[in-house]
N, C-alpha and C. Protein backbone atom coordinates (compact mmCIF):
# COMPACT_ATOMS: atom_id res chain seq x y z
N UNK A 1 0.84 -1.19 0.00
CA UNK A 1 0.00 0.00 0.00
C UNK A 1 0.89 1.25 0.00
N UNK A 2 0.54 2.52 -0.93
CA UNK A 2 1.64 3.62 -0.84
C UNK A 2 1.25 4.06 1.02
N UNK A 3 2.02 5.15 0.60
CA UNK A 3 2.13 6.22 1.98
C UNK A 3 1.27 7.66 1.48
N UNK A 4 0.77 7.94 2.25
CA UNK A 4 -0.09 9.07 2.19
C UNK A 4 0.21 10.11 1.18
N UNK A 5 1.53 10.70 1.63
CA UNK A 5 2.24 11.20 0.30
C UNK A 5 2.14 10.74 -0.75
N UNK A 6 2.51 9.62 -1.39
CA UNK A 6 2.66 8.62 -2.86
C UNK A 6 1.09 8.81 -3.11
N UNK A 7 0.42 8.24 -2.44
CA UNK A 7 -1.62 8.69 -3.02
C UNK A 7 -1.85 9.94 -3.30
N UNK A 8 -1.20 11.28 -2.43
CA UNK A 8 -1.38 12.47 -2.49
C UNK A 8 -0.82 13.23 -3.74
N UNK A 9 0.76 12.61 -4.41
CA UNK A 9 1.33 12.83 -5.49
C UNK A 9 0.46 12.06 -6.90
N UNK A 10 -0.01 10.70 -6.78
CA UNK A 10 -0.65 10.11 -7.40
C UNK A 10 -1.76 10.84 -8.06
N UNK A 11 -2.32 11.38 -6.51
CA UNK A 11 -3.76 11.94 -6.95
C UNK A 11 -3.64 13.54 -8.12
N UNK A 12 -2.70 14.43 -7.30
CA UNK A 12 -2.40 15.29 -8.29
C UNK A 12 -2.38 15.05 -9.29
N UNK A 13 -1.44 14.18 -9.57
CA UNK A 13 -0.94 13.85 -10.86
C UNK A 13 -1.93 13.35 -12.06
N UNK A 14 -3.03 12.57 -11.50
CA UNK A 14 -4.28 11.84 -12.23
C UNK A 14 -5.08 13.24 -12.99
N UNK A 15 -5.26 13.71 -11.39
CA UNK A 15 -5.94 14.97 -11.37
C UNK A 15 -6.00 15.87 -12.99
N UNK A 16 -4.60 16.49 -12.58
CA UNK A 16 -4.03 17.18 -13.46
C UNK A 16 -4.39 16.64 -15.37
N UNK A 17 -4.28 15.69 -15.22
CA UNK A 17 -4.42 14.98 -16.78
C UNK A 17 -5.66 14.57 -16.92
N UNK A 18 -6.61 15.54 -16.22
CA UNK A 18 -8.06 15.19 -16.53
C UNK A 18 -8.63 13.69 -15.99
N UNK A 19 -8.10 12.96 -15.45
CA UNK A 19 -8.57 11.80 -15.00
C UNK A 19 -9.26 12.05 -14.01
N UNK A 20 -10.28 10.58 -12.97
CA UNK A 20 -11.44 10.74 -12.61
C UNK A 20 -10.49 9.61 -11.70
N UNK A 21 -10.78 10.35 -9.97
CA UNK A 21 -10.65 9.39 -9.02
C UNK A 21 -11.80 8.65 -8.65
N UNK A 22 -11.44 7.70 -7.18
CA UNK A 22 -12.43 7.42 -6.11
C UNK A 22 -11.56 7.67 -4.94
N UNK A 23 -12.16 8.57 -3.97
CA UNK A 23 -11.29 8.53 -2.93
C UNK A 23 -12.14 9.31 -1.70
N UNK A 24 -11.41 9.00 -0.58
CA UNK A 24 -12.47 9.28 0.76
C UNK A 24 -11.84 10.97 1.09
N UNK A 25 -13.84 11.28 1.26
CA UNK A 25 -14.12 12.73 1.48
C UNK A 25 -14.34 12.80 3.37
N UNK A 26 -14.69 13.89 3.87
CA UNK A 26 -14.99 14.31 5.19
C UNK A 26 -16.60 14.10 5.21
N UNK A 27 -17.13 13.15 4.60
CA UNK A 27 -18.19 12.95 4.44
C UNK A 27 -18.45 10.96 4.05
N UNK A 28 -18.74 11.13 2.53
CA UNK A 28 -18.97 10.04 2.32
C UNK A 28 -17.71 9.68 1.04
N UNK A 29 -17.26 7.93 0.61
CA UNK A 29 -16.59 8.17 -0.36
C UNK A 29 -17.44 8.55 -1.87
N UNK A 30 -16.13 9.63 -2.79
CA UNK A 30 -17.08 10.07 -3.90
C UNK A 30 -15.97 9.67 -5.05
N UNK A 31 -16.49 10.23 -5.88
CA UNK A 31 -15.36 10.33 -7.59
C UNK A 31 -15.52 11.22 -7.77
N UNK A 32 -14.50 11.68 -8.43
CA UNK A 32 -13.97 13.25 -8.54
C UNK A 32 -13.34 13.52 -9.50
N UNK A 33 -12.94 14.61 -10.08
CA UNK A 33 -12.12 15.36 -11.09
C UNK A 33 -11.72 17.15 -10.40
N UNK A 34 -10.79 17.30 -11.62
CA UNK A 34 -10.60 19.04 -11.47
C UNK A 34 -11.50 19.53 -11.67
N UNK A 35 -12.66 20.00 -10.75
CA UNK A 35 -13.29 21.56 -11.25
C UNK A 35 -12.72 22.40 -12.06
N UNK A 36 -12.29 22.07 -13.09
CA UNK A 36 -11.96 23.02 -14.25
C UNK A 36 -12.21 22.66 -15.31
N UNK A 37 -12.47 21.46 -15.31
CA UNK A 37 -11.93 20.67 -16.71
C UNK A 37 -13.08 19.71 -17.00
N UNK A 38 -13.62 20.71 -17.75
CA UNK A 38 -15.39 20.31 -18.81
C UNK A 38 -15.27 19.05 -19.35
N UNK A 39 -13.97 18.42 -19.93
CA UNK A 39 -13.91 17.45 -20.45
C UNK A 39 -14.55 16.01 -19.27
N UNK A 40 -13.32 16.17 -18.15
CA UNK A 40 -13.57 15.41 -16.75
C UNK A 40 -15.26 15.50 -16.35
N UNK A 41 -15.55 15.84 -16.24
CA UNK A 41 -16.86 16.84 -15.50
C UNK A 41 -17.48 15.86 -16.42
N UNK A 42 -17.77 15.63 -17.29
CA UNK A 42 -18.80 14.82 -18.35
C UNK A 42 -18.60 13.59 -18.11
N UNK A 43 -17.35 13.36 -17.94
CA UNK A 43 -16.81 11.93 -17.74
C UNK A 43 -17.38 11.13 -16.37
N UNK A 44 -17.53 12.42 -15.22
CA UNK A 44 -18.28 11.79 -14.17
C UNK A 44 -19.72 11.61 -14.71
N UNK A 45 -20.06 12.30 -15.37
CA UNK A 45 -21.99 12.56 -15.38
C UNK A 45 -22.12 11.27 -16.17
N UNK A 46 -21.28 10.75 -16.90
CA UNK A 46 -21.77 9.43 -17.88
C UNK A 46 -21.14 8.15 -16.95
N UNK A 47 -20.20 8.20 -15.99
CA UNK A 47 -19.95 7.14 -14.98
C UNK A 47 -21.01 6.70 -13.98
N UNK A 48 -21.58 7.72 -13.30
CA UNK A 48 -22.71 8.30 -12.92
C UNK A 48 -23.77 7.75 -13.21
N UNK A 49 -24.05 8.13 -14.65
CA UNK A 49 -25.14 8.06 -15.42
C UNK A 49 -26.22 8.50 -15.15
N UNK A 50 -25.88 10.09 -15.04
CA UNK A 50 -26.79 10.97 -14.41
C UNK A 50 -27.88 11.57 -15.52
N UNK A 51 -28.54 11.87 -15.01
CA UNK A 51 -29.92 12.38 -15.76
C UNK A 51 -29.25 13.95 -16.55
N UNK A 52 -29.81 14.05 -17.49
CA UNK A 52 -29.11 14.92 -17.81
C UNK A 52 -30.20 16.57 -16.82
N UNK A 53 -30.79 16.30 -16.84
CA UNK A 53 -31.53 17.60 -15.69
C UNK A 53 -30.98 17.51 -14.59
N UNK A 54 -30.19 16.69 -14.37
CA UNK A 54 -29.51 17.24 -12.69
C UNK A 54 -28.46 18.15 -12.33
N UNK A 55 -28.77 18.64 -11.74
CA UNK A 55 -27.64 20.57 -11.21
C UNK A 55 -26.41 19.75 -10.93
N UNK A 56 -26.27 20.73 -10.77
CA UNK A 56 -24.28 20.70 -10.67
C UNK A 56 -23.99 19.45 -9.59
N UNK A 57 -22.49 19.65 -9.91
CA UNK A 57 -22.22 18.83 -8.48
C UNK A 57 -21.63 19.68 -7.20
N UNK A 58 -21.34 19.30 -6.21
CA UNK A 58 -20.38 20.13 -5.32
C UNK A 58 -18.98 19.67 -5.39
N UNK A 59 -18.38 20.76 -5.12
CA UNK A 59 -16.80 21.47 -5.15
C UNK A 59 -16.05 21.36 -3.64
N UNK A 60 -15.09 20.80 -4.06
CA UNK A 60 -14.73 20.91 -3.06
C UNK A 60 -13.32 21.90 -2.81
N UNK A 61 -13.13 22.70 -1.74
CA UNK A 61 -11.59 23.77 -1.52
C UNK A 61 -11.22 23.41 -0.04
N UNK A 62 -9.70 23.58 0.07
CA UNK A 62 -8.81 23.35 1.02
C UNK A 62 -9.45 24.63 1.86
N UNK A 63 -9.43 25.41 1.77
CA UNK A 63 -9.62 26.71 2.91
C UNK A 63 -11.07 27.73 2.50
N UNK A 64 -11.38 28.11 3.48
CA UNK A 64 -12.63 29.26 3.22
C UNK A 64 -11.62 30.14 2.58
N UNK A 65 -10.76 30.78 2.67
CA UNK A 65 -10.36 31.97 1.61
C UNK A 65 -10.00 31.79 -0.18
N UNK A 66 -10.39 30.53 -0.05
CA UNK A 66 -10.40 30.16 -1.62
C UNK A 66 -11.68 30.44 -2.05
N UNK A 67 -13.11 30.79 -1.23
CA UNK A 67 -14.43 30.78 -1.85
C UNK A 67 -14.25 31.94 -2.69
N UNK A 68 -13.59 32.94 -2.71
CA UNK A 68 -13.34 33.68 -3.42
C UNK A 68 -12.99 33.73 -4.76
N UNK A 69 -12.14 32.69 -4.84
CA UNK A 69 -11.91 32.13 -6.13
C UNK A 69 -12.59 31.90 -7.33
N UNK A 70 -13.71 31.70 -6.73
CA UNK A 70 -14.51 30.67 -7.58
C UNK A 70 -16.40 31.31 -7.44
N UNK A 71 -16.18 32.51 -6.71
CA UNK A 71 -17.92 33.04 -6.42
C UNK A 71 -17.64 34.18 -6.58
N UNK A 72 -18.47 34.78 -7.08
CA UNK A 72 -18.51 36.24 -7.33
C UNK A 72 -19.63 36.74 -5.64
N UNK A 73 -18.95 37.43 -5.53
CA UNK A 73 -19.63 38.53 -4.17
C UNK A 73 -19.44 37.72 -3.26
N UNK A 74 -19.46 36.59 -2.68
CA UNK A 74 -19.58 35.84 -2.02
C UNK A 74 -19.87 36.63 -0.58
N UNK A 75 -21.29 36.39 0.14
CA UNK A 75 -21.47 37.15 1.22
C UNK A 75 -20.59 36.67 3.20
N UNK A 76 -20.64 38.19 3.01
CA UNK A 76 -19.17 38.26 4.35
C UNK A 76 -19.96 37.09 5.65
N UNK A 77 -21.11 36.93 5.98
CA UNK A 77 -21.43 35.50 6.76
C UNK A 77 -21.08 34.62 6.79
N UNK A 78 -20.56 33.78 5.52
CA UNK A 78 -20.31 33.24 5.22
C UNK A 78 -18.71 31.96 5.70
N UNK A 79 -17.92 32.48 5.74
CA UNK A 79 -16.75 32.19 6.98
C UNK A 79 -17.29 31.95 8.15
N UNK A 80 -18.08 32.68 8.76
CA UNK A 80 -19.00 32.27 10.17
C UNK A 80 -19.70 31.31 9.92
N UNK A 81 -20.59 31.24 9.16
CA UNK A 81 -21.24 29.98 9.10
C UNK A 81 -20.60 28.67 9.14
N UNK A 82 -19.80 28.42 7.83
CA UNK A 82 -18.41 27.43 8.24
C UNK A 82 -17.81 27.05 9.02
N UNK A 83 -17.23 28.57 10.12
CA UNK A 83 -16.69 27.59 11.23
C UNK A 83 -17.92 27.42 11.96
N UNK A 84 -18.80 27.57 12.36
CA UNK A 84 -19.76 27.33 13.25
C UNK A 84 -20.53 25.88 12.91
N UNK A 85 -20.37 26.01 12.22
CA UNK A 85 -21.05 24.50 11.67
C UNK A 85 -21.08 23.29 12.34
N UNK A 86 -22.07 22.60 12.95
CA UNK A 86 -21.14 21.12 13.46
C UNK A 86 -21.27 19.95 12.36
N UNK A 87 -21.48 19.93 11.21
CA UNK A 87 -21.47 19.18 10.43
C UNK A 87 -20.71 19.80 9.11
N UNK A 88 -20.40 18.76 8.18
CA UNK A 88 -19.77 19.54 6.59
C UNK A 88 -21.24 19.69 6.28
N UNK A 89 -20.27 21.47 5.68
CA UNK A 89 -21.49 22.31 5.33
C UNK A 89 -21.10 22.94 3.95
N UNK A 90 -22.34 22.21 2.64
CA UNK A 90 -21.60 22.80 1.13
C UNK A 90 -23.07 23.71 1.61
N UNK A 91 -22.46 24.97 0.91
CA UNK A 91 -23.09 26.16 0.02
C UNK A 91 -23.02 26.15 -1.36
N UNK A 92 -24.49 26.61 -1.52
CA UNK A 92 -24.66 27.03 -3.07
C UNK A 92 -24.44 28.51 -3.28
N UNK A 93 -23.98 29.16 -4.05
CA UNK A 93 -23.60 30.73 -4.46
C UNK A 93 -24.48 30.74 -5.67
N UNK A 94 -25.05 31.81 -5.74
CA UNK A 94 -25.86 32.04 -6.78
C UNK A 94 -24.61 32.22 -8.57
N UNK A 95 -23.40 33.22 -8.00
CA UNK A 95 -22.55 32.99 -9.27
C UNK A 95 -21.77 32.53 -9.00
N UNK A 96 -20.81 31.72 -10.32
CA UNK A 96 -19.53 31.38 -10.13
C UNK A 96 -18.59 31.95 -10.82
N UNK A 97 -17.57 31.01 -10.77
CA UNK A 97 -16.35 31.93 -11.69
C UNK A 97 -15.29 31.19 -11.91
N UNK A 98 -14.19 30.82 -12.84
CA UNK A 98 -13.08 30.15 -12.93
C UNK A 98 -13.49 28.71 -12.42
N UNK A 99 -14.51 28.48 -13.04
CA UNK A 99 -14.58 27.16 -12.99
C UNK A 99 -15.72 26.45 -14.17
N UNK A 100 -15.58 25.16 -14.67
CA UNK A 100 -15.84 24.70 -15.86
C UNK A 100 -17.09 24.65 -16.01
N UNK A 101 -17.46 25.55 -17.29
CA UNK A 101 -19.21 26.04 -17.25
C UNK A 101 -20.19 25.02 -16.97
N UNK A 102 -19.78 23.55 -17.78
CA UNK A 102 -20.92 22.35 -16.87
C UNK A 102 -20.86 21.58 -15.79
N UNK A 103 -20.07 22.46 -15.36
CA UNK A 103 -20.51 22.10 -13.75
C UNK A 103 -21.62 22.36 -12.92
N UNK A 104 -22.38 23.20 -13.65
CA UNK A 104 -23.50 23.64 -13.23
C UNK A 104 -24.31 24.04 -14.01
N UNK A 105 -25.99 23.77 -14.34
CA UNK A 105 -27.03 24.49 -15.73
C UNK A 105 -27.07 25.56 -15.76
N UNK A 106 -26.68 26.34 -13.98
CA UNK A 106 -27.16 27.97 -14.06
C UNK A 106 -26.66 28.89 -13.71
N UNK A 107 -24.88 28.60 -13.67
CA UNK A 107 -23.87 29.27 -13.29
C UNK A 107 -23.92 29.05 -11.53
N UNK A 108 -24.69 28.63 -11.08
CA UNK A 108 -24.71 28.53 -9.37
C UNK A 108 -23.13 27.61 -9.30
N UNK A 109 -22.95 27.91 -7.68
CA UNK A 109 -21.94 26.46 -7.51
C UNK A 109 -22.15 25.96 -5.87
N UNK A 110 -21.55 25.20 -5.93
CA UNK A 110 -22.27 24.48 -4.29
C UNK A 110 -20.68 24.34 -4.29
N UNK A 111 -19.89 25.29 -2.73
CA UNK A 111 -18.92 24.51 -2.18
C UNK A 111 -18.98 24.05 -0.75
N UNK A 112 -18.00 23.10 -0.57
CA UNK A 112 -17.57 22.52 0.49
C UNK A 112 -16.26 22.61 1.22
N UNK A 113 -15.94 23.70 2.33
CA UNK A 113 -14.75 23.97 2.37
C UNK A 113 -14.36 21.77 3.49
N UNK A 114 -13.53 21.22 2.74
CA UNK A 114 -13.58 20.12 3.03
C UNK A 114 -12.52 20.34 4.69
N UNK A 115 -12.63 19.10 5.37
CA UNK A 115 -11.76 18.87 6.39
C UNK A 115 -11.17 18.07 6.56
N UNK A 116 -11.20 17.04 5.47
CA UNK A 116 -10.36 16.22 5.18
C UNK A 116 -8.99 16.04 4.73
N UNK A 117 -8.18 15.62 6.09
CA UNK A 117 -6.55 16.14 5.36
C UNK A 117 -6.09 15.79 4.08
N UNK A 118 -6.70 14.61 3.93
CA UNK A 118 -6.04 13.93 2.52
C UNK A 118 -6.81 15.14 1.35
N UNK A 119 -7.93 15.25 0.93
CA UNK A 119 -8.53 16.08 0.15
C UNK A 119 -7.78 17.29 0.09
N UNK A 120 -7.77 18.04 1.18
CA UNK A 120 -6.97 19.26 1.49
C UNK A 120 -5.83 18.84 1.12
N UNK A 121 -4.99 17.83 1.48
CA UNK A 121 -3.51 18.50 0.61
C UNK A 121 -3.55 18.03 -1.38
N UNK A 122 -3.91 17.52 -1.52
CA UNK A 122 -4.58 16.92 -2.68
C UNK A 122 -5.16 18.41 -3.76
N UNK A 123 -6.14 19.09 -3.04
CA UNK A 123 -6.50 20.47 -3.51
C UNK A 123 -5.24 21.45 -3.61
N UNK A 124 -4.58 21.43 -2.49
CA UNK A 124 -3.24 22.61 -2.32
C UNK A 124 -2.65 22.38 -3.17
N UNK A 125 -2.50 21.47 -3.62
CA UNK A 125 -1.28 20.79 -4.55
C UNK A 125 -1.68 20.92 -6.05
N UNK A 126 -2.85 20.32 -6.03
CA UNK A 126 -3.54 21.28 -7.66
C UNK A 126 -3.48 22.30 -7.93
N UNK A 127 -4.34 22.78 -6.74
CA UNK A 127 -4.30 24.49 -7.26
C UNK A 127 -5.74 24.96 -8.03
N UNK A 128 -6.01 23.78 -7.63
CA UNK A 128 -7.88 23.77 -8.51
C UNK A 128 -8.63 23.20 -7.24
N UNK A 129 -9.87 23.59 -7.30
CA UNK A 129 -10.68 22.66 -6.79
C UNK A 129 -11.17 21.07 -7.11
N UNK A 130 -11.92 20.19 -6.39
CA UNK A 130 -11.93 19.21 -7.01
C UNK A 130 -13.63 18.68 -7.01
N UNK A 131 -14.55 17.99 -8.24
CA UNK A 131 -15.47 17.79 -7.72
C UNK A 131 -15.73 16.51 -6.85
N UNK A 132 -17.18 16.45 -5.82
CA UNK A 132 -17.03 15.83 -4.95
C UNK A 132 -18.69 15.27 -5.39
N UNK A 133 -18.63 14.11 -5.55
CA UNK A 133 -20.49 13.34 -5.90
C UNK A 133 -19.92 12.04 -4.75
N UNK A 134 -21.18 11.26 -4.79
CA UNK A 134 -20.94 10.19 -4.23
C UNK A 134 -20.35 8.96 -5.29
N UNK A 135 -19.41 8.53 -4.92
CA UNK A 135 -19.20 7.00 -5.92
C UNK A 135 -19.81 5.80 -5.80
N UNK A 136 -21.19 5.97 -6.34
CA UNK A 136 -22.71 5.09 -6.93
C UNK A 136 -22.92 5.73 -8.75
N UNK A 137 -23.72 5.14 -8.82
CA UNK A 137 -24.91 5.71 -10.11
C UNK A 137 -25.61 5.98 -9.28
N UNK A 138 -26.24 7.17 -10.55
CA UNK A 138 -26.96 8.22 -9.96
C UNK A 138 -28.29 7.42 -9.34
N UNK A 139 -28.89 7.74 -8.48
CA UNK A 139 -30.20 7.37 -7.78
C UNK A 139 -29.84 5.92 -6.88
N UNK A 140 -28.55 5.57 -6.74
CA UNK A 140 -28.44 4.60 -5.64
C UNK A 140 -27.49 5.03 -4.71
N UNK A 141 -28.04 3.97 -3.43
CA UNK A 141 -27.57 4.47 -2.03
C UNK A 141 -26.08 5.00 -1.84
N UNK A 142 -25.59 6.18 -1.39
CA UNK A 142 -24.47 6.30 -1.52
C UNK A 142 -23.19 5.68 -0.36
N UNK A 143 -21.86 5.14 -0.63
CA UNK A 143 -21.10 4.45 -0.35
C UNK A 143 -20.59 5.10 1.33
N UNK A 144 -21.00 4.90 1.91
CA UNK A 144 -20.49 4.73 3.12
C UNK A 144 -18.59 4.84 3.63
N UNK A 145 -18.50 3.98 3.49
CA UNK A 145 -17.10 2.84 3.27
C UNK A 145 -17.08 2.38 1.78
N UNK A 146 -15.99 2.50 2.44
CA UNK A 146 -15.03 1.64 1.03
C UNK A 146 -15.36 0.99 0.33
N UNK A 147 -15.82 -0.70 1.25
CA UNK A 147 -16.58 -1.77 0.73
C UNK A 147 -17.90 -1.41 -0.02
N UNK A 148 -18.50 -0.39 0.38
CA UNK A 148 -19.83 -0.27 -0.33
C UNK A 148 -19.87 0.05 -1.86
N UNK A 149 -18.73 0.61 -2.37
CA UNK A 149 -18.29 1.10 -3.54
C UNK A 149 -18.40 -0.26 -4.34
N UNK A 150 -19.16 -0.34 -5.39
CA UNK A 150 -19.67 -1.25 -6.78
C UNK A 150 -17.90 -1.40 -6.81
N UNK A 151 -17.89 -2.86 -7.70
CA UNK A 151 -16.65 -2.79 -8.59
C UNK A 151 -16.97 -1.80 -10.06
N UNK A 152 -17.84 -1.89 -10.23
CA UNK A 152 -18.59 -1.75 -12.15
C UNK A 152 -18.28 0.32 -11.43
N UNK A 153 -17.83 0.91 -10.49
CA UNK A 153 -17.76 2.06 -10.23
C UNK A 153 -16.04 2.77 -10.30
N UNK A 154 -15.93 1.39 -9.44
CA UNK A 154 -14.00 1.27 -8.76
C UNK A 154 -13.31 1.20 -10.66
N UNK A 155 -13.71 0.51 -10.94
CA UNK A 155 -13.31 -0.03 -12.70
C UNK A 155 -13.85 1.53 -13.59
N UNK A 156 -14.48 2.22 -13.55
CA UNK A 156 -14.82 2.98 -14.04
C UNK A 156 -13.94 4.01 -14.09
N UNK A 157 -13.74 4.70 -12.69
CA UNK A 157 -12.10 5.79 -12.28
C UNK A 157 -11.00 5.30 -12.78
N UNK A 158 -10.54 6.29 -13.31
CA UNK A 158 -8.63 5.70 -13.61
C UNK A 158 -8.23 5.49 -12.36
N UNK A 159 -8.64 6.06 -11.34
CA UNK A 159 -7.46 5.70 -9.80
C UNK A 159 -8.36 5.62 -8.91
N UNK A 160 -8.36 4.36 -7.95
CA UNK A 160 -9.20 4.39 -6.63
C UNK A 160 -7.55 4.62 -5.59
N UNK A 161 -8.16 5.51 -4.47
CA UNK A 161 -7.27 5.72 -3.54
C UNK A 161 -7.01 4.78 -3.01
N UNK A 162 -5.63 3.87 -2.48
CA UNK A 162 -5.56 3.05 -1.66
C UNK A 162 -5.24 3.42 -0.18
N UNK A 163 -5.97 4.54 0.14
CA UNK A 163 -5.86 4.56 1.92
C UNK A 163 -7.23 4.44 2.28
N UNK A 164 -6.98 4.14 3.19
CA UNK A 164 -8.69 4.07 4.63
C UNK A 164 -9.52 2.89 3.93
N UNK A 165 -9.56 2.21 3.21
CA UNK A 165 -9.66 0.78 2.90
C UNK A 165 -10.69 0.34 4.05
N UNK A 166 -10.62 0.00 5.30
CA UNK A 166 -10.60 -0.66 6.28
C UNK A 166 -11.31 0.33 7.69
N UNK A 167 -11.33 1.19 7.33
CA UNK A 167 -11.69 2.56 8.18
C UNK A 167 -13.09 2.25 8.37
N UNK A 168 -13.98 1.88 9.35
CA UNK A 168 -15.57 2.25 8.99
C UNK A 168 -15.86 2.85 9.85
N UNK A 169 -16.67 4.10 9.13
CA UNK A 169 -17.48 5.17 9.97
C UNK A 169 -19.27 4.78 9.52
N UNK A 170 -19.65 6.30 10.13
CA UNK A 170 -21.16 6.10 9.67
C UNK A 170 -20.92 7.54 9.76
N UNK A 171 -20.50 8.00 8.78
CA UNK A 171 -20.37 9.28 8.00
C UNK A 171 -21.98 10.37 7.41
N UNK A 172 -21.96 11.04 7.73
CA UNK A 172 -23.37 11.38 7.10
C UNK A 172 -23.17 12.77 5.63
N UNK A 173 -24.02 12.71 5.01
CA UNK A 173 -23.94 13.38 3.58
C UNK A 173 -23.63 14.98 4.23
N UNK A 174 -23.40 16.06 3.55
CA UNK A 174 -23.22 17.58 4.43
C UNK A 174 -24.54 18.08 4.01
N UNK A 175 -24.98 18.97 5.11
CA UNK A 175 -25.93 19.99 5.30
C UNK A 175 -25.52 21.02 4.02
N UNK A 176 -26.55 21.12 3.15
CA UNK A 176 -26.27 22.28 2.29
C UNK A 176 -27.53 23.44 2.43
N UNK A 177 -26.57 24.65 2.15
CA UNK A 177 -27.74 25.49 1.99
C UNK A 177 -26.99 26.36 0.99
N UNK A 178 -28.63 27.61 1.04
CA UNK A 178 -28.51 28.08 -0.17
C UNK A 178 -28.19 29.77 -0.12
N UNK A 179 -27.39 30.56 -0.24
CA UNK A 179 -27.23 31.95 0.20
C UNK A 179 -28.04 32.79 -0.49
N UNK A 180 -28.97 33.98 -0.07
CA UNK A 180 -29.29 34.72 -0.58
C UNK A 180 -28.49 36.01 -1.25
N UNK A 181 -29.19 36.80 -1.84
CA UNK A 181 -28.73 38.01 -1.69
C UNK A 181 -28.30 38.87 -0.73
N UNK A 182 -29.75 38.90 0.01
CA UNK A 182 -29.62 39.35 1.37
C UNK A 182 -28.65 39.38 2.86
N UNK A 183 -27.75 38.30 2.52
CA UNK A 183 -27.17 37.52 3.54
C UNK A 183 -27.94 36.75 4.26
N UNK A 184 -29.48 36.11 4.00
CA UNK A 184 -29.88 34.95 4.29
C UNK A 184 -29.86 33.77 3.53
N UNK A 185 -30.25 32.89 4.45
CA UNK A 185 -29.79 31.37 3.77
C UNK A 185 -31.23 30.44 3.76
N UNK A 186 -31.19 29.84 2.79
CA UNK A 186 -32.23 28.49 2.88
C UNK A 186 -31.44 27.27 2.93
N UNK A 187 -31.97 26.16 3.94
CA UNK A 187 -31.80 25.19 3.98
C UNK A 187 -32.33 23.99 3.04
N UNK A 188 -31.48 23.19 2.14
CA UNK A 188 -31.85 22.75 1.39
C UNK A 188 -31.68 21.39 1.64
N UNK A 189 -30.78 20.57 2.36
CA UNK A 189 -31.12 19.52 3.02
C UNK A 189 -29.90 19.93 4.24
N UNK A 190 -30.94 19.32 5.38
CA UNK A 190 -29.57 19.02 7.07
C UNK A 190 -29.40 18.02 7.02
């Protein structure tokens, strides 16, 4: 099995060349690509085999001062809400920015400032964000653990991560909501 590093260089590296992981989030495990790269981004939605009417996916960034990056206005609450949170908490932003137009039908974007060390150094190291779905097809139960992950899913990614294998939690999906203009928020699932 590599060392945390060797998965973390791995993963960049996949990353970078448009390839499509599986690897464990601060949540549940998902498959992923660069949020940048329209090509990738399709490649999940047909692994997936997502409906083509379904909104974006969520994003994931190493730090709240990256939301900037990637949202236009992004309202100043916002950092508070995050740390206050007791669960992972993605937001939707009404705009986005520097990031790959089908990632979303309506320019919105949903991030997740993640807390996951592995993800986080993985992101730092890109220099992009990364997207974050669950690793199922679309409309089945999403993977828990490791083991729950289909082979016909694992076979699908150019790279499944080989850490946390063996790890079982009972992880729950993140609380998302939705920011207004106003600096209020709707809750769209807790």
């Amino acid at each position: 099995m590599n060392t945390f590093e060797e998965e973390v260089n791995i993963c960049v590296k996949m990353l970078a060349e448009g390839k499509v992981i599986v690897y464990p989030t601060d949540t549940i495990w998902g498959i992923g690509c660069d949020a940048t790269n329209p090509r990738a981004i399709d490649r999940i939605s047909k692994i997936k085999q997502r409906p083509a009417d379904k909104k974006g996916l969520i994003i994931l960034v190493d730090e709240i001062e990256r939301i900037k990056d990637y949202v236009k206005s992004p309202s100043p609450i916002v950092g508070d809400l995050i740390k206050s949170a007791t669960n992972p908490l993605s937001i939707i932003y009404k705009e986005s920015m520097g990031l790959a137009k089908n990632l979303s039908a309506d320019g919105s974007v949903c991030i997740r400032v993640t807390t996951n060390e592995f993800c986080k150094e993985v992101i730092r190291r890109l220099g992009h964000p990364i997207t974050s779905t669950s690793a199922n097809l679309s409309g089945e139960p999403s993977p828990s653990n490791f083991i729950d992950i289909s082979e016909n899913m694992k076979n699908a990614a150019d790279y499944v991560v080989s850490l946390y294998h063996d790890v079982v939690v009972k992880p729950k999906a993140s609380t998302i909501i939705r920011m207004n203009d106003d600096n209020t928020f709707d809750i769209i699932r807790s």
